[in-house]
Protein backbone atom coordinates (compact mmCIF):
# COMPACT_ATOMS: atom_id res chain seq x y z
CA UNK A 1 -59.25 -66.29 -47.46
CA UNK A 2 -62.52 -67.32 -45.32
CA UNK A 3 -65.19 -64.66 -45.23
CA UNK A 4 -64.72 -63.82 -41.16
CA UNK A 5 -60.82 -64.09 -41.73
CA UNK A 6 -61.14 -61.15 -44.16
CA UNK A 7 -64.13 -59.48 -42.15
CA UNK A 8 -61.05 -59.08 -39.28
CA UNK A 9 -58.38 -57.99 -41.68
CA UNK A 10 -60.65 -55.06 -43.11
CA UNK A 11 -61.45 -54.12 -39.49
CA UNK A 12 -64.31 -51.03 -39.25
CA UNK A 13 -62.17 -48.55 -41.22
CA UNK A 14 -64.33 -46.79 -43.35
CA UNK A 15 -62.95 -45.74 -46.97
CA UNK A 16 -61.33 -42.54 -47.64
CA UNK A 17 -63.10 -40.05 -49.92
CA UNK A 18 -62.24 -40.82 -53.52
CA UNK A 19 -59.01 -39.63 -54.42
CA UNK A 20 -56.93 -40.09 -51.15
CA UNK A 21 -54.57 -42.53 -50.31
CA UNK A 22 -55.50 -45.40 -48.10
CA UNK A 23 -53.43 -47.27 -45.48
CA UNK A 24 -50.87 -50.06 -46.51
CA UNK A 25 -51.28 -53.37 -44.97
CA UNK A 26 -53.87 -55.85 -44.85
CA UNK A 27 -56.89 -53.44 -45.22
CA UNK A 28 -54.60 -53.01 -48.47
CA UNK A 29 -54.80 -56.00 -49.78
CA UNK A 30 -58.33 -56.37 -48.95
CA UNK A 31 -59.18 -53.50 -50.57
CA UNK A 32 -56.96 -54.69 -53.84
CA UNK A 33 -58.55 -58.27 -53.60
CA UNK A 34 -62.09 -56.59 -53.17
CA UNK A 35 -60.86 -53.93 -57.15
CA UNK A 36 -60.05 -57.63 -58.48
CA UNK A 37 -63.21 -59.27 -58.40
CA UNK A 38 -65.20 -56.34 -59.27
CA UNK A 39 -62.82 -55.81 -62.23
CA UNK A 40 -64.12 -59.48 -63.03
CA UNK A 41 -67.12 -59.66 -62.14
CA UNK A 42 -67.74 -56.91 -64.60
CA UNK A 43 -65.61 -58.39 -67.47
CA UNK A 44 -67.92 -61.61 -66.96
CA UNK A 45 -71.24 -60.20 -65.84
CA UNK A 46 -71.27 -56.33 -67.22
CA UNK A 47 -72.75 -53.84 -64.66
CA UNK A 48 -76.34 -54.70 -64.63
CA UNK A 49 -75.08 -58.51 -63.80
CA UNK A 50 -72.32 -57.22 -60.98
CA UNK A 51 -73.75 -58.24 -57.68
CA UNK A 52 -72.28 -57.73 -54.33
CA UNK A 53 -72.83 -61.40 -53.67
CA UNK A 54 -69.94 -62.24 -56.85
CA UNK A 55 -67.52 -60.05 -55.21
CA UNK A 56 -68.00 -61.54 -51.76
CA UNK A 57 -67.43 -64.99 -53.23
CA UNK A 58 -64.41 -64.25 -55.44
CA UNK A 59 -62.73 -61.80 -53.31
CA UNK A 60 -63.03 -63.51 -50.00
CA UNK A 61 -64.63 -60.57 -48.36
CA UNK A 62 -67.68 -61.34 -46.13
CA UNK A 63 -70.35 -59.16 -47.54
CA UNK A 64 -71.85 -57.71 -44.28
CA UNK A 65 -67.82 -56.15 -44.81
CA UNK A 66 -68.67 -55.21 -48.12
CA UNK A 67 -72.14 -53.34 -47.49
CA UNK A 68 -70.68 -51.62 -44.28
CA UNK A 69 -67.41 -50.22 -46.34
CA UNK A 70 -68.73 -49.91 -49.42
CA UNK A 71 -72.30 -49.79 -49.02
CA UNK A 72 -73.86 -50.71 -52.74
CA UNK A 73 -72.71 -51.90 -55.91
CA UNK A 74 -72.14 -48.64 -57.22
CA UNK A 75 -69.38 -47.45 -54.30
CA UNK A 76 -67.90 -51.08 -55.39
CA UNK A 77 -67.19 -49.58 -58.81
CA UNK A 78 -66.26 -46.17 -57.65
CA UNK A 79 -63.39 -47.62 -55.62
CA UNK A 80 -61.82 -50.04 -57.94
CA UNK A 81 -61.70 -47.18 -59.96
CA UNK A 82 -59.91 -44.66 -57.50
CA UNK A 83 -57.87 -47.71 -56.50
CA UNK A 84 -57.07 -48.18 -60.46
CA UNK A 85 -55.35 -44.31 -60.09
CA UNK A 86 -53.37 -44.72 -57.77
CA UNK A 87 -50.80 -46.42 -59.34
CA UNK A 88 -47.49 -45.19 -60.46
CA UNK A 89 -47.67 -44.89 -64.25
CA UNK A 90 -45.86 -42.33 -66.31
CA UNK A 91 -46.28 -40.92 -69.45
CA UNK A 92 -43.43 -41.99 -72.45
CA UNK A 93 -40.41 -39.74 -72.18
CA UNK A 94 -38.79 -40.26 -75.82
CA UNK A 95 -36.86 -37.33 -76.26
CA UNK A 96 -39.21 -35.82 -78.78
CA UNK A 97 -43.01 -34.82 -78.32
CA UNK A 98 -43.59 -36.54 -81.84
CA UNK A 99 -42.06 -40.05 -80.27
CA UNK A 100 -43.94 -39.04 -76.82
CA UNK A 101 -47.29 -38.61 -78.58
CA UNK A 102 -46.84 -41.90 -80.44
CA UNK A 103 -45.58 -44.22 -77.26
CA UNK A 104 -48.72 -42.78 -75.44
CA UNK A 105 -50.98 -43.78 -78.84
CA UNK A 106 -49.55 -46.97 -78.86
CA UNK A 107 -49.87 -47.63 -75.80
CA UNK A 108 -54.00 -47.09 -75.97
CA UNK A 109 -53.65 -49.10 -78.75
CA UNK A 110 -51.89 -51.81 -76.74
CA UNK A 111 -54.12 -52.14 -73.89
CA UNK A 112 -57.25 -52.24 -75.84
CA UNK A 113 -56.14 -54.84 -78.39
CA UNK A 114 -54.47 -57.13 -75.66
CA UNK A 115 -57.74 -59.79 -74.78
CA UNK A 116 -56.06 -60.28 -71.33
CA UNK A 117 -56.32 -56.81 -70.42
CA UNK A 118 -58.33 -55.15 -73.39
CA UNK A 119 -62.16 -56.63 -71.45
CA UNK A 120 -61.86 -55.46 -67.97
CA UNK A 121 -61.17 -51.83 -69.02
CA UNK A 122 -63.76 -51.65 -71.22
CA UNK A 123 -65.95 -53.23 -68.71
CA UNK A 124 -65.14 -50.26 -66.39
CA UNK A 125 -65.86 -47.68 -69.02
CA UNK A 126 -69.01 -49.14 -69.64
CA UNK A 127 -70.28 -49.32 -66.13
CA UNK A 128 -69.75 -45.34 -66.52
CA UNK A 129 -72.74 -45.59 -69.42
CA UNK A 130 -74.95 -46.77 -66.32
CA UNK A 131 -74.20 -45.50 -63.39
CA UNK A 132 -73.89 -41.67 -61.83
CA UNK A 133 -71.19 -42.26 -59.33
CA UNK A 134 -69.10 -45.04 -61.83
CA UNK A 135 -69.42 -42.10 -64.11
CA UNK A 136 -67.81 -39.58 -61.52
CA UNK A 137 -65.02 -41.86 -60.65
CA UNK A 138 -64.17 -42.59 -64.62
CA UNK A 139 -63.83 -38.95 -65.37
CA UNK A 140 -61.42 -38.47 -62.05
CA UNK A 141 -59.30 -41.35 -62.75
CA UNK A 142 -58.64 -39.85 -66.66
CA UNK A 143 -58.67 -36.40 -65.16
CA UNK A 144 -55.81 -37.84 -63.15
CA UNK A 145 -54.14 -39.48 -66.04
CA UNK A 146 -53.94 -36.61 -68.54
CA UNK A 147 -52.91 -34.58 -66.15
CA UNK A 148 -50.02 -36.96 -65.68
CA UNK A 149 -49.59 -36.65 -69.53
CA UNK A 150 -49.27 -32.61 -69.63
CA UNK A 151 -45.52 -33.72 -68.51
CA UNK A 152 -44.98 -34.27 -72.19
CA UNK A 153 -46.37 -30.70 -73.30
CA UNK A 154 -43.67 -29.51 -70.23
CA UNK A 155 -40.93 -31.42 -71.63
CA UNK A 156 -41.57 -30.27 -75.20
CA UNK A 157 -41.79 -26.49 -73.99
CA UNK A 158 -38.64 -27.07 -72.34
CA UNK A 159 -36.91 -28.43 -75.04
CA UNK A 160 -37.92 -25.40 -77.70
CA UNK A 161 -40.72 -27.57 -79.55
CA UNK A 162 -43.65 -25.56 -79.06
CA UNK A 163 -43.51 -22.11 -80.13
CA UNK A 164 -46.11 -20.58 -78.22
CA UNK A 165 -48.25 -21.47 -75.13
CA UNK A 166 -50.85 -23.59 -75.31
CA UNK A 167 -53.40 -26.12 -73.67
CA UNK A 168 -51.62 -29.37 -72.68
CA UNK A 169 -54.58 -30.82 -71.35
CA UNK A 170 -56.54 -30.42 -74.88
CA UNK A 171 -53.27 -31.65 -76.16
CA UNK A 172 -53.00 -34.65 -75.16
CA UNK A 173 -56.69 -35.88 -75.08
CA UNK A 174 -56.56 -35.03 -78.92
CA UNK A 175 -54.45 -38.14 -79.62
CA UNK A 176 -56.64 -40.47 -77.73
CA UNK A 177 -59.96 -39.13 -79.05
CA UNK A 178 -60.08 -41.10 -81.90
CA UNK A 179 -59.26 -44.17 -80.54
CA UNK A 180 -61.84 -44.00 -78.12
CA UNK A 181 -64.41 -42.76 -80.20
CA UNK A 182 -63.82 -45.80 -82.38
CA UNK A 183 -63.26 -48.38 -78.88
CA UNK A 184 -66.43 -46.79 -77.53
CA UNK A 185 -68.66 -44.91 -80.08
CA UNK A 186 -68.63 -46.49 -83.53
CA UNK A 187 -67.47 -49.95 -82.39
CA UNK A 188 -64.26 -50.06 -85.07
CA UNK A 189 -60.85 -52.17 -84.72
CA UNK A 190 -58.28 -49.88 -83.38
CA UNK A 191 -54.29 -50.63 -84.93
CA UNK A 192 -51.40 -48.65 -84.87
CA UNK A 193 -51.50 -46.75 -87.76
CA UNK A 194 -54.98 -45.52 -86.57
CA UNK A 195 -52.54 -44.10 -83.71
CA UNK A 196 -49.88 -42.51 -85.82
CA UNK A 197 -52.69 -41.01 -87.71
CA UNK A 198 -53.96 -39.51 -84.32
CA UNK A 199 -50.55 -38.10 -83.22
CA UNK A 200 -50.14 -36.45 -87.08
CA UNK A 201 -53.52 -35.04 -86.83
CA UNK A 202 -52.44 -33.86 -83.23
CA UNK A 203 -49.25 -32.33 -84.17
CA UNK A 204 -50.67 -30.49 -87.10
CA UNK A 205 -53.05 -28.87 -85.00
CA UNK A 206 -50.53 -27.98 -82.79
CA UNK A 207 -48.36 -25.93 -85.53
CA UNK A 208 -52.13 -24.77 -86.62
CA UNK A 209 -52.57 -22.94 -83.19
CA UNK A 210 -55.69 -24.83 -82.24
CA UNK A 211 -54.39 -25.83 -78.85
CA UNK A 212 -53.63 -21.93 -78.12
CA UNK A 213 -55.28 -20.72 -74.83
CA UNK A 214 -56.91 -22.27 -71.99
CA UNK A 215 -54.70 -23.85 -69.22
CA UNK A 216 -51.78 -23.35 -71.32
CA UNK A 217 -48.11 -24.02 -71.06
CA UNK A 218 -45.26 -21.28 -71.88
CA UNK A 219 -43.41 -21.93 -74.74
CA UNK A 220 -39.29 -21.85 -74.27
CA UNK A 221 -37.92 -18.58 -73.93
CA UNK A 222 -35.97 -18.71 -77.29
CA UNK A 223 -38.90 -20.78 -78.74
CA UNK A 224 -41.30 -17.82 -78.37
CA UNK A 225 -39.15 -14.87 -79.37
């Protein structure tokens, strides 16, 4: 795709606030083309090195395009982040909230040990570290996804599990915690009995009534009585 080719498929539409849907289409796909190379031009380059120039070049976007839509390098980031959550993952649905907890572990696990995927993610939690509006757009994109997760806290209240109420949303970050904190803090291989240990650690806080309060979920009627 030619830089003036892609300048007239982006037309003068002007990006949605973070957190909407865009059109389908070719603004679309130059919008997906335009996540891509900022996805690798931070795997290769890290934030400080991410210039709009790289992005123009490797996504085919003319970058008169690129400063007019997206104005700077940080709006670059913030969008292929929103962009990033608006896809249409679920959470594991195992039959259990033991077997949930541990798909969603592994899964952490999974996309941080897998090279082809494992850099550009990290890439995009890093450019959080140095910039205010990257930083805005991480926390709304894993906002997004744990609230997607609180499904499993649902499904476990429905099913009797969970004896009294409590906060899905602390739930569920409990089980990734560690994993980051190793990934991003301390710099330590992650594996998957690292994850089981999470999701033990998790569910014995559960039965220990930490998770009690807050934005909670209702236990089962026959759970609770």
């Amino acid at each position: 795709m030619t830089g003036e080719s892609a300048r007239d498929e982006a037309g003068s539409t002007e990006p949605s606030a973070p957190g909407t849907r865009r059109p389908g289409g070719r603004t679309a796909r130059t919008r997906a083309a335009v996540r891509d190379a900022v996805l690798a031009g931070l795997t290769e380059h890290g934030y400080p090195g991410l210039t709009v120039e790289y992005v123009a070049e490797h996504s085919g976007v003319h970058k008169t395009t690129l400063y007019r839509r997206w104005k700077d390098i940080e709006g670059l980031v913030a969008d292929a982040l929103d962009l990033a959550g608006e896809d249409s993952w679920t959470p594991p649905d195992t039959g259990s909230l033991e077997g949930d907890l541990r798909a969603l572990a592994h899964e952490v696990v999974a996309s941080f040990t897998d090279p082809a995927v494992a850099a550009s993610g990290s890439a995009m939690i890093a450019a959080g570290f140095q910039s205010e509006r990257a930083a805005e757009a991480l926390r709304a994109y894993y906002a997004e996804r744990f609230t997607r997760c609180e499904a499993l806290v649902e499904r476990a209240a429905e099913r009797g599990e969970l004896a009294t109420p409590l906060d899905a949303g602390a739930l569920v970050r409990s089980v990734s915690a560690p994993l980051f904190f190793r990934l991003f803090i301390t710099r330590e291989p992650i594996d998957f009995a690292l994850a089981d240990q999470a999701v033990a650690a998790t569910l014995a806080a559960t039965r220990a009534g930490v998770f009690a309060g807050g934005d909670t979920v209702g236990a089962a009627p026959d759970a609770a009585s």
